[in-house]
PDB file of N, CA and C in Angstrom:
ATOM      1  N   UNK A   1      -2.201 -24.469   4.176  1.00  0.00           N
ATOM      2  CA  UNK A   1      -3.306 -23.586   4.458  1.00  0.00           C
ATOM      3  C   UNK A   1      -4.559 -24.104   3.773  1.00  0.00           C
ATOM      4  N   UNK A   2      -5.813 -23.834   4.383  1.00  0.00           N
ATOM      5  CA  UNK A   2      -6.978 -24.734   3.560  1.00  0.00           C
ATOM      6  C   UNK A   2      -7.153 -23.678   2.525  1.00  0.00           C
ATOM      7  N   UNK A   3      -8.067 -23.544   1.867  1.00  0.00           N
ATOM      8  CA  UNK A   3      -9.056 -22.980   0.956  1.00  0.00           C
ATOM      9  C   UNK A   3      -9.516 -21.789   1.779  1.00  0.00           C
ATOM     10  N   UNK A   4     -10.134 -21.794   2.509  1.00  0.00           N
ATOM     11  CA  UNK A   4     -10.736 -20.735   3.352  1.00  0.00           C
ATOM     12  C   UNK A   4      -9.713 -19.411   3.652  1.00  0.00           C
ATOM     13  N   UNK A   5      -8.977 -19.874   4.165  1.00  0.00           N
ATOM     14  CA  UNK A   5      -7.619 -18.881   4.833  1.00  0.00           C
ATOM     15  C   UNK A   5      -6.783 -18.209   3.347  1.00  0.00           C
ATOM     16  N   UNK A   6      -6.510 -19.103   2.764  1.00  0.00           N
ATOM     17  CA  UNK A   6      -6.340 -18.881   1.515  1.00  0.00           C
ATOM     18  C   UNK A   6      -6.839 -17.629   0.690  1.00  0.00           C
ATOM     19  N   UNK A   7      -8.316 -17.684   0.974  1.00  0.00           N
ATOM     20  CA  UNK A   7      -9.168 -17.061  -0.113  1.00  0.00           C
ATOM     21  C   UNK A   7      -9.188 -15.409   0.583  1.00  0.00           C
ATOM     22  N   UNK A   8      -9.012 -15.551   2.456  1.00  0.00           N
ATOM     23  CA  UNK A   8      -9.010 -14.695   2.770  1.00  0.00           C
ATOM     24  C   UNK A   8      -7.908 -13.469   3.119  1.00  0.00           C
ATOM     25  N   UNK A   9      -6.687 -14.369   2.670  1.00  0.00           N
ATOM     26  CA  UNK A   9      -5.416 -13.663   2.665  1.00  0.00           C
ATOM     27  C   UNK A   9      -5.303 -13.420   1.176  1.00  0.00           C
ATOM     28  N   UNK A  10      -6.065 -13.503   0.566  1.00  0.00           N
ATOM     29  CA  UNK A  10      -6.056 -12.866  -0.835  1.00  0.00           C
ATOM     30  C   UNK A  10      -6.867 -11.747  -0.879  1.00  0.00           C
ATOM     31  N   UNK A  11      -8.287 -11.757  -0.079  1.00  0.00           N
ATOM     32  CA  UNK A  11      -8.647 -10.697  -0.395  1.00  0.00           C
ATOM     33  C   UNK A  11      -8.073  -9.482   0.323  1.00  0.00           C
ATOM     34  N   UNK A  12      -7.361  -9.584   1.602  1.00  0.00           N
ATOM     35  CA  UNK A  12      -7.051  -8.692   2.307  1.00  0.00           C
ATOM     36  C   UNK A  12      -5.549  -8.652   1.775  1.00  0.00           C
ATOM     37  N   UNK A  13      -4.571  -9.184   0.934  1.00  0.00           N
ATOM     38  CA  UNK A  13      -3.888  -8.443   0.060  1.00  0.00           C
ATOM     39  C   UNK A  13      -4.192  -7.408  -1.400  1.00  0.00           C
ATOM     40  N   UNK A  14      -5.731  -7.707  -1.386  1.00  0.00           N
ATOM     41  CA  UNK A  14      -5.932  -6.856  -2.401  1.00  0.00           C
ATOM     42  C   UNK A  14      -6.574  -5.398  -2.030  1.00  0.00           C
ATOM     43  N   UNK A  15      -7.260  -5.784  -0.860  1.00  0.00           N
ATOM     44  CA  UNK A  15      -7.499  -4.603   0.217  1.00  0.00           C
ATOM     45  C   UNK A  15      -6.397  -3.345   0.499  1.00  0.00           C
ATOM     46  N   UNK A  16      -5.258  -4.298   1.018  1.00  0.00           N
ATOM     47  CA  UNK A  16      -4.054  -3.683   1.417  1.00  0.00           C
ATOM     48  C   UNK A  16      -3.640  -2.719   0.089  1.00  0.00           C
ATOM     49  N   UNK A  17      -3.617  -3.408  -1.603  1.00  0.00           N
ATOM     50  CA  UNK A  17      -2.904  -2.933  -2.598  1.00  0.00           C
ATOM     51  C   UNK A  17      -4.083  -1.780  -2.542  1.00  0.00           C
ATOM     52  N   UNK A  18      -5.178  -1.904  -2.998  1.00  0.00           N
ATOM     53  CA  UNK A  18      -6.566  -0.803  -3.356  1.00  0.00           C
ATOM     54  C   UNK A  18      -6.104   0.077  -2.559  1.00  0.00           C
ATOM     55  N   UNK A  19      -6.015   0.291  -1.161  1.00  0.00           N
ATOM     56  CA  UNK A  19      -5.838   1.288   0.117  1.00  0.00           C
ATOM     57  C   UNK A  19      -4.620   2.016  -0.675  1.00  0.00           C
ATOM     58  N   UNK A  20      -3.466   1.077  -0.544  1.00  0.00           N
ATOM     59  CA  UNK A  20      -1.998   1.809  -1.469  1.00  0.00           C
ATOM     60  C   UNK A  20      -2.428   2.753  -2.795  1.00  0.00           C
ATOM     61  N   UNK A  21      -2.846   2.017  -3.019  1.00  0.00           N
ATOM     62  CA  UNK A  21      -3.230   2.916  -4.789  1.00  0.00           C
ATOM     63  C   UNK A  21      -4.375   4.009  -4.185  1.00  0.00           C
ATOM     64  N   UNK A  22      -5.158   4.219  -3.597  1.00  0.00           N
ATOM     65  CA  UNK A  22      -6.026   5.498  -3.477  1.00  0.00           C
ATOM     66  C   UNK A  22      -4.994   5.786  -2.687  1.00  0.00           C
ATOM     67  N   UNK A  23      -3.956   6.104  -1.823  1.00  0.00           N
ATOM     68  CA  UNK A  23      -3.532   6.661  -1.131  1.00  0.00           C
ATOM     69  C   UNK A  23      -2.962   7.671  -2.314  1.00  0.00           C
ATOM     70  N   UNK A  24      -2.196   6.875  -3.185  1.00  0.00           N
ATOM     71  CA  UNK A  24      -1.492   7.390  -4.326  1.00  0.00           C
ATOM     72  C   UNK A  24      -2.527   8.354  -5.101  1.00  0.00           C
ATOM     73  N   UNK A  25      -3.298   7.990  -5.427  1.00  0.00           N
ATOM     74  CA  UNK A  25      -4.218   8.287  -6.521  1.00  0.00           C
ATOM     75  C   UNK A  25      -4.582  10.284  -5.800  1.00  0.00           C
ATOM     76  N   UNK A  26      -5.001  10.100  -4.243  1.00  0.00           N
ATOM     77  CA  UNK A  26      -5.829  11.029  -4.000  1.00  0.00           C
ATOM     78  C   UNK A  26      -4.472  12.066  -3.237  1.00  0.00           C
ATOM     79  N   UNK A  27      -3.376  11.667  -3.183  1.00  0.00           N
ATOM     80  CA  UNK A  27      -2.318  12.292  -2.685  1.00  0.00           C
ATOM     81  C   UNK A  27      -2.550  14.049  -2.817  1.00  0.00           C
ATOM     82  N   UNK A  28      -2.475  13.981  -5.021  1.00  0.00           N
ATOM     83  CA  UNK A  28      -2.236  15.746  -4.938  1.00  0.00           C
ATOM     84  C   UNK A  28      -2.999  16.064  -4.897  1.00  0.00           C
ATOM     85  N   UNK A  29      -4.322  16.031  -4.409  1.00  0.00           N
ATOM     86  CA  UNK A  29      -5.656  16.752  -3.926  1.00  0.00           C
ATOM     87  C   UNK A  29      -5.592  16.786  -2.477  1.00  0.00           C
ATOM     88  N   UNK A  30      -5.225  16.145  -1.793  1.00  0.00           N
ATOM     89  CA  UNK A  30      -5.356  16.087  -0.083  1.00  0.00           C
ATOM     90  C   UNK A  30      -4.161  16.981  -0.100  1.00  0.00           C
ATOM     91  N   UNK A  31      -2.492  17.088  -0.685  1.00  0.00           N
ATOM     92  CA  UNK A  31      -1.766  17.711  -0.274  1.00  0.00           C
ATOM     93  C   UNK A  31      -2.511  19.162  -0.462  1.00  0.00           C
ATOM     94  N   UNK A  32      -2.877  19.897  -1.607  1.00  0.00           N
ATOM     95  CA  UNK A  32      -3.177  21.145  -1.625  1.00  0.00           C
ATOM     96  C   UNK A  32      -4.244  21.614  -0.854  1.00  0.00           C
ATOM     97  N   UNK A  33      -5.140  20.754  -0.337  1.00  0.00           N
ATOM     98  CA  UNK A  33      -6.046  20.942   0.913  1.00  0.00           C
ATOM     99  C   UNK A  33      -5.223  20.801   1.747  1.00  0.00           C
ATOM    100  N   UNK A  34      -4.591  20.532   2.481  1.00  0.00           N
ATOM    101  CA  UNK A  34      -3.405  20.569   3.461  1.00  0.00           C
ATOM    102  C   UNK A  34      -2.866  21.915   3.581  1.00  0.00           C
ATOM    103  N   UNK A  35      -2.158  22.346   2.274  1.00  0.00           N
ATOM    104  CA  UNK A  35      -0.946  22.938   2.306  1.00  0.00           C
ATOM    105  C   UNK A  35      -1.918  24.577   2.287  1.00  0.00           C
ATOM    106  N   UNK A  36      -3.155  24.511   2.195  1.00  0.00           N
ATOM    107  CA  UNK A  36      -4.299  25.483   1.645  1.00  0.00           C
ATOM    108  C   UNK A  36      -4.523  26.105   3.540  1.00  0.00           C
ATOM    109  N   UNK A  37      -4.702  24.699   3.680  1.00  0.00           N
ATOM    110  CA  UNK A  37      -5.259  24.588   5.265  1.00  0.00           C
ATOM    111  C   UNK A  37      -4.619  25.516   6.201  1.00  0.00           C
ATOM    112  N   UNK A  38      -3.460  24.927   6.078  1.00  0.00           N
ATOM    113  CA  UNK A  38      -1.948  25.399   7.206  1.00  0.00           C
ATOM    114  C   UNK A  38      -1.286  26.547   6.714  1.00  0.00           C
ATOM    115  N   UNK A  39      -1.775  26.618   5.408  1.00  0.00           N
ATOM    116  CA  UNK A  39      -1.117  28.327   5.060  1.00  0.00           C
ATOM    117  C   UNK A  39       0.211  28.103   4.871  1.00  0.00           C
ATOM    118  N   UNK A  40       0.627  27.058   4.418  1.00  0.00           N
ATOM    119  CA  UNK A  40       2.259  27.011   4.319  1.00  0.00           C
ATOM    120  C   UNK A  40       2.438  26.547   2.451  1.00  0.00           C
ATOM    121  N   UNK A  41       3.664  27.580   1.977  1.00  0.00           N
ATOM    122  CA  UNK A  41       3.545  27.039   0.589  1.00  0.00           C
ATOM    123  C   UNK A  41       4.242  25.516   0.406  1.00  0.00           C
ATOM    124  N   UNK A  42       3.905  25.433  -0.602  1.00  0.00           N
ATOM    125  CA  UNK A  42       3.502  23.907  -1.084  1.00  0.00           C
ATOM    126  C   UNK A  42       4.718  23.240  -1.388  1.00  0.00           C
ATOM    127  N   UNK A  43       5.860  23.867  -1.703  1.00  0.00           N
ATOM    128  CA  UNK A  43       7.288  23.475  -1.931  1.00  0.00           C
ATOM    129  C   UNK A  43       8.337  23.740  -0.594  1.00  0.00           C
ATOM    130  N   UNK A  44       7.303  23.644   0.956  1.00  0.00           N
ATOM    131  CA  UNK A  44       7.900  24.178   1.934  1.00  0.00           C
ATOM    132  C   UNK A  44       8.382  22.973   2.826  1.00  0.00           C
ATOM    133  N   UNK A  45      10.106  22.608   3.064  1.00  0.00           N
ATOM    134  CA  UNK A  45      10.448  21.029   3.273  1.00  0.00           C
ATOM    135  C   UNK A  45       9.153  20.853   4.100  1.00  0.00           C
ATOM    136  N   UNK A  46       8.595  21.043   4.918  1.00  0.00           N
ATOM    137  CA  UNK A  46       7.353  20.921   5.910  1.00  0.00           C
ATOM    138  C   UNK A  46       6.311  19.647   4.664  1.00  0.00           C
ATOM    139  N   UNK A  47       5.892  20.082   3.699  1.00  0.00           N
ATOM    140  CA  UNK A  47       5.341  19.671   2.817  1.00  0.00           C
ATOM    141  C   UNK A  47       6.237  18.816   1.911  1.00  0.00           C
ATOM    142  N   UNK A  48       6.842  18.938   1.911  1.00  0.00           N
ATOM    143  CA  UNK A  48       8.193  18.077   0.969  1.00  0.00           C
ATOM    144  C   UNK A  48       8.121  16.710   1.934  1.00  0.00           C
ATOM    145  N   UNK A  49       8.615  17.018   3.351  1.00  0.00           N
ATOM    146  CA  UNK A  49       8.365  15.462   4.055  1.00  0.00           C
ATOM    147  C   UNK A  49       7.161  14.866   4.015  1.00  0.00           C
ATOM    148  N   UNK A  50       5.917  15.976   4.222  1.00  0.00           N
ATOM    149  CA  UNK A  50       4.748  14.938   4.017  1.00  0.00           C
ATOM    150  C   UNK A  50       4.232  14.072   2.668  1.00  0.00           C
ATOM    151  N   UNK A  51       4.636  14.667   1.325  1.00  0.00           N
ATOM    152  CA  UNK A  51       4.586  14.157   0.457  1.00  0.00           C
ATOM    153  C   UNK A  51       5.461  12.761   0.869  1.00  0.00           C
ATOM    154  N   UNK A  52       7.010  13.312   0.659  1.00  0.00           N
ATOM    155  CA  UNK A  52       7.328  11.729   1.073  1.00  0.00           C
ATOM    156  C   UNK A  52       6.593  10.714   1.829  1.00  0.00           C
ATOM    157  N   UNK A  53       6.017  11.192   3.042  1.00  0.00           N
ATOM    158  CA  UNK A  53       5.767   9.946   3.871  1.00  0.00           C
ATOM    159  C   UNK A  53       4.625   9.687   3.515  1.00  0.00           C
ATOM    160  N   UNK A  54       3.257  10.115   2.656  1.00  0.00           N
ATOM    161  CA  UNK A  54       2.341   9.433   1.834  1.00  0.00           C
ATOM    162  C   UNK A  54       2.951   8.602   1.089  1.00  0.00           C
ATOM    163  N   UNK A  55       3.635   9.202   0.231  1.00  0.00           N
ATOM    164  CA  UNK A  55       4.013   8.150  -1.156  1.00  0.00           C
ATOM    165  C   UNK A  55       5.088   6.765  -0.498  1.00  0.00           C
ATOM    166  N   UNK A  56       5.679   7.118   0.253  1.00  0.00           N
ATOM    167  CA  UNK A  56       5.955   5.482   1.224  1.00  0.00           C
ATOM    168  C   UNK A  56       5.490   4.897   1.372  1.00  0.00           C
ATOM    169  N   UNK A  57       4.382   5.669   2.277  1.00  0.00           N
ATOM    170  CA  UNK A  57       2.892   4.685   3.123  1.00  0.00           C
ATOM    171  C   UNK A  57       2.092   4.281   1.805  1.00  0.00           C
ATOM    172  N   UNK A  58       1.867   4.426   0.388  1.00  0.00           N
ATOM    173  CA  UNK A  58       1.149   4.144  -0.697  1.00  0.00           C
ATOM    174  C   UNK A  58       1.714   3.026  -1.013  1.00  0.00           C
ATOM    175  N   UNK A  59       3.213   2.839  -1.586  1.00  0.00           N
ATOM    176  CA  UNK A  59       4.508   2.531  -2.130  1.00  0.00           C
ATOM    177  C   UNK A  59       4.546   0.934  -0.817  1.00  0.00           C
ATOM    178  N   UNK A  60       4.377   1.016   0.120  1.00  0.00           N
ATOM    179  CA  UNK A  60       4.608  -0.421   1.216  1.00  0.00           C
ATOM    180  C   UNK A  60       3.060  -0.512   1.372  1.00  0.00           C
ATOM    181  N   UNK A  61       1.855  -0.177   1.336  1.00  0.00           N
ATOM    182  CA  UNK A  61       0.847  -0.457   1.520  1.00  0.00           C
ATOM    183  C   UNK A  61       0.860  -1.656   0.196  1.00  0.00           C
ATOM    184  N   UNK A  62       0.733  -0.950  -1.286  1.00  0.00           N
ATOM    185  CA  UNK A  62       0.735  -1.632  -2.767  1.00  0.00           C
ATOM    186  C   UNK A  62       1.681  -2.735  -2.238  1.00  0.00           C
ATOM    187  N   UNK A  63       3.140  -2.582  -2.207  1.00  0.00           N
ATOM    188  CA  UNK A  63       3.943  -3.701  -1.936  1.00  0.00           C
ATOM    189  C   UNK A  63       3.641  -4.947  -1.101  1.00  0.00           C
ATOM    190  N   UNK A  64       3.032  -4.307  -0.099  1.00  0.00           N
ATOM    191  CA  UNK A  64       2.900  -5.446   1.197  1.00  0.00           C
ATOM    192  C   UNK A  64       1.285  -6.128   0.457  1.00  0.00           C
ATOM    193  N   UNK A  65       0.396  -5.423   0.159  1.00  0.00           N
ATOM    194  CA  UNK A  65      -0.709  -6.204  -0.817  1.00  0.00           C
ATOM    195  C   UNK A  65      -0.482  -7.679  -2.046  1.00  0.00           C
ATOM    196  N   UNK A  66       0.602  -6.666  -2.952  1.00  0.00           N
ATOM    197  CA  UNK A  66       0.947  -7.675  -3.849  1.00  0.00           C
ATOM    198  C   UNK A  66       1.775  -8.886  -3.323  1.00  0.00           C
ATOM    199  N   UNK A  67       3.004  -8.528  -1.855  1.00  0.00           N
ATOM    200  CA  UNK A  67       3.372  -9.767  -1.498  1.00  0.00           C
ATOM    201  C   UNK A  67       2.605 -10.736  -1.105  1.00  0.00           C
ATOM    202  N   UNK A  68       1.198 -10.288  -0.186  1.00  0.00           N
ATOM    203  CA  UNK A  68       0.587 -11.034   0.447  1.00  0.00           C
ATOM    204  C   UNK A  68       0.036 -12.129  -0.786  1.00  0.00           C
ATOM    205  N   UNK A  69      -0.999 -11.260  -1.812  1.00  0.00           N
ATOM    206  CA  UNK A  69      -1.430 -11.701  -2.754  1.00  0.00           C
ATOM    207  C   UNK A  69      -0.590 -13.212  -3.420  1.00  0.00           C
ATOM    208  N   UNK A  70       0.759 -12.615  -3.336  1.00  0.00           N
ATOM    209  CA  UNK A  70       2.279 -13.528  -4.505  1.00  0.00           C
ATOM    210  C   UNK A  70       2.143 -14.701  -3.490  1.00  0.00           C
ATOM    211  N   UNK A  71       2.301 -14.667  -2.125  1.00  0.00           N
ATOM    212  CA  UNK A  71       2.559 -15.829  -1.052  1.00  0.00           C
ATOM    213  C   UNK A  71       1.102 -16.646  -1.283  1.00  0.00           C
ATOM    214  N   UNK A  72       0.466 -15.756  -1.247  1.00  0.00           N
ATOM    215  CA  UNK A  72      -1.409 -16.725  -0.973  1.00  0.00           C
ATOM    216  C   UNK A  72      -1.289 -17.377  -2.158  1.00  0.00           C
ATOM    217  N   UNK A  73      -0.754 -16.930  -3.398  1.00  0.00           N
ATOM    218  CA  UNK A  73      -1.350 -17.506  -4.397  1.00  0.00           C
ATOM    219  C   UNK A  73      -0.142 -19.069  -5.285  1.00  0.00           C
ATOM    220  N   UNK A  74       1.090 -19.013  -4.637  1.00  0.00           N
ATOM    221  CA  UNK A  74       2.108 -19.523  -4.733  1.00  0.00           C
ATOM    222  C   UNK A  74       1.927 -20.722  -4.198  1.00  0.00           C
ATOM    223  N   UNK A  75       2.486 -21.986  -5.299  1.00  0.00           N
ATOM    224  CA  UNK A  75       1.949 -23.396  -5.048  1.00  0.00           C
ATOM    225  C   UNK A  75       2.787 -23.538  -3.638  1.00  0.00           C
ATOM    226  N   UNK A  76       2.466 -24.322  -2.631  1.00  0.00           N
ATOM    227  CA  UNK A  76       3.652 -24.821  -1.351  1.00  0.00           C
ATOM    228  C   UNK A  76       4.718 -25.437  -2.427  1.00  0.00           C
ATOM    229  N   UNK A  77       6.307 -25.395  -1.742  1.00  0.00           N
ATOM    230  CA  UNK A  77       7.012 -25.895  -2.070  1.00  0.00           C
ATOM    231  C   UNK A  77       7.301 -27.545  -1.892  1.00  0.00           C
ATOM    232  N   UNK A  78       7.564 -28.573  -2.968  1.00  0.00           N
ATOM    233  CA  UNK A  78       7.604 -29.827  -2.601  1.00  0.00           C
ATOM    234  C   UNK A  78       9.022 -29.664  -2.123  1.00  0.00           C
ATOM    235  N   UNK A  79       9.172 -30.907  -1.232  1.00  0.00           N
ATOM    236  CA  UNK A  79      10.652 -31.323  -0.615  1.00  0.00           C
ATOM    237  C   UNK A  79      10.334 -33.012  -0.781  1.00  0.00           C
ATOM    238  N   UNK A  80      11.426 -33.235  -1.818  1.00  0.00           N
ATOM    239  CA  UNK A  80      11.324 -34.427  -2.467  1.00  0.00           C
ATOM    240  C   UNK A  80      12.662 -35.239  -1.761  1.00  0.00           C
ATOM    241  N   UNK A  81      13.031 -34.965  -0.854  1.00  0.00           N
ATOM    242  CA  UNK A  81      14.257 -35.469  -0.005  1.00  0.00           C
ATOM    243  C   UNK A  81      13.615 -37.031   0.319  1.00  0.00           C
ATOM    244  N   UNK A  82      12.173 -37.233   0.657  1.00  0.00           N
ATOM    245  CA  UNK A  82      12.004 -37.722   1.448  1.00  0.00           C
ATOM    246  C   UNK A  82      11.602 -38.994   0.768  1.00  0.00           C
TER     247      UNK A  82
END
């Protein structure tokens, strides 16, 4: 990969992690506006799944960032066979 492509699959793994982490960060404020919204209490499975499926979508957003980041930034492998 040159330099260029490089530089830009780094920043858009750090994009990806930032997005993950505010997802996380702003979770228990958006849930209680939610749960405020819809009139449903807050420990109601209804709300129990949506928590889960933020903190997933946070949890593989961060993950898939830092892999991208680990691959972009990882020397190529030599193959000395030759």
């Amino acid at each position: 990969m040159d330099r260029q492509t490089n530089l830009l699959q780094v920043i858009w793994g750090v994009a990806l992690a930032a997005a993950g982490a505010g997802v996380l960060f702003m979770l228990p404020q958006r849930m209680a506006q939610i749960a405020e919204a819809r009139q449903v209490a807050s420990a109601s499975l209804e709300m129990l799944f949506m928590w889960f499926c933020f903190i997933l979508l946070g949890i593989l957003l961060i993950g898939g960032g830092l892999r991208k980041i680990y691959l972009s930034l990882k020397p190529p492998a030599h193959d000395d066979n030759h």
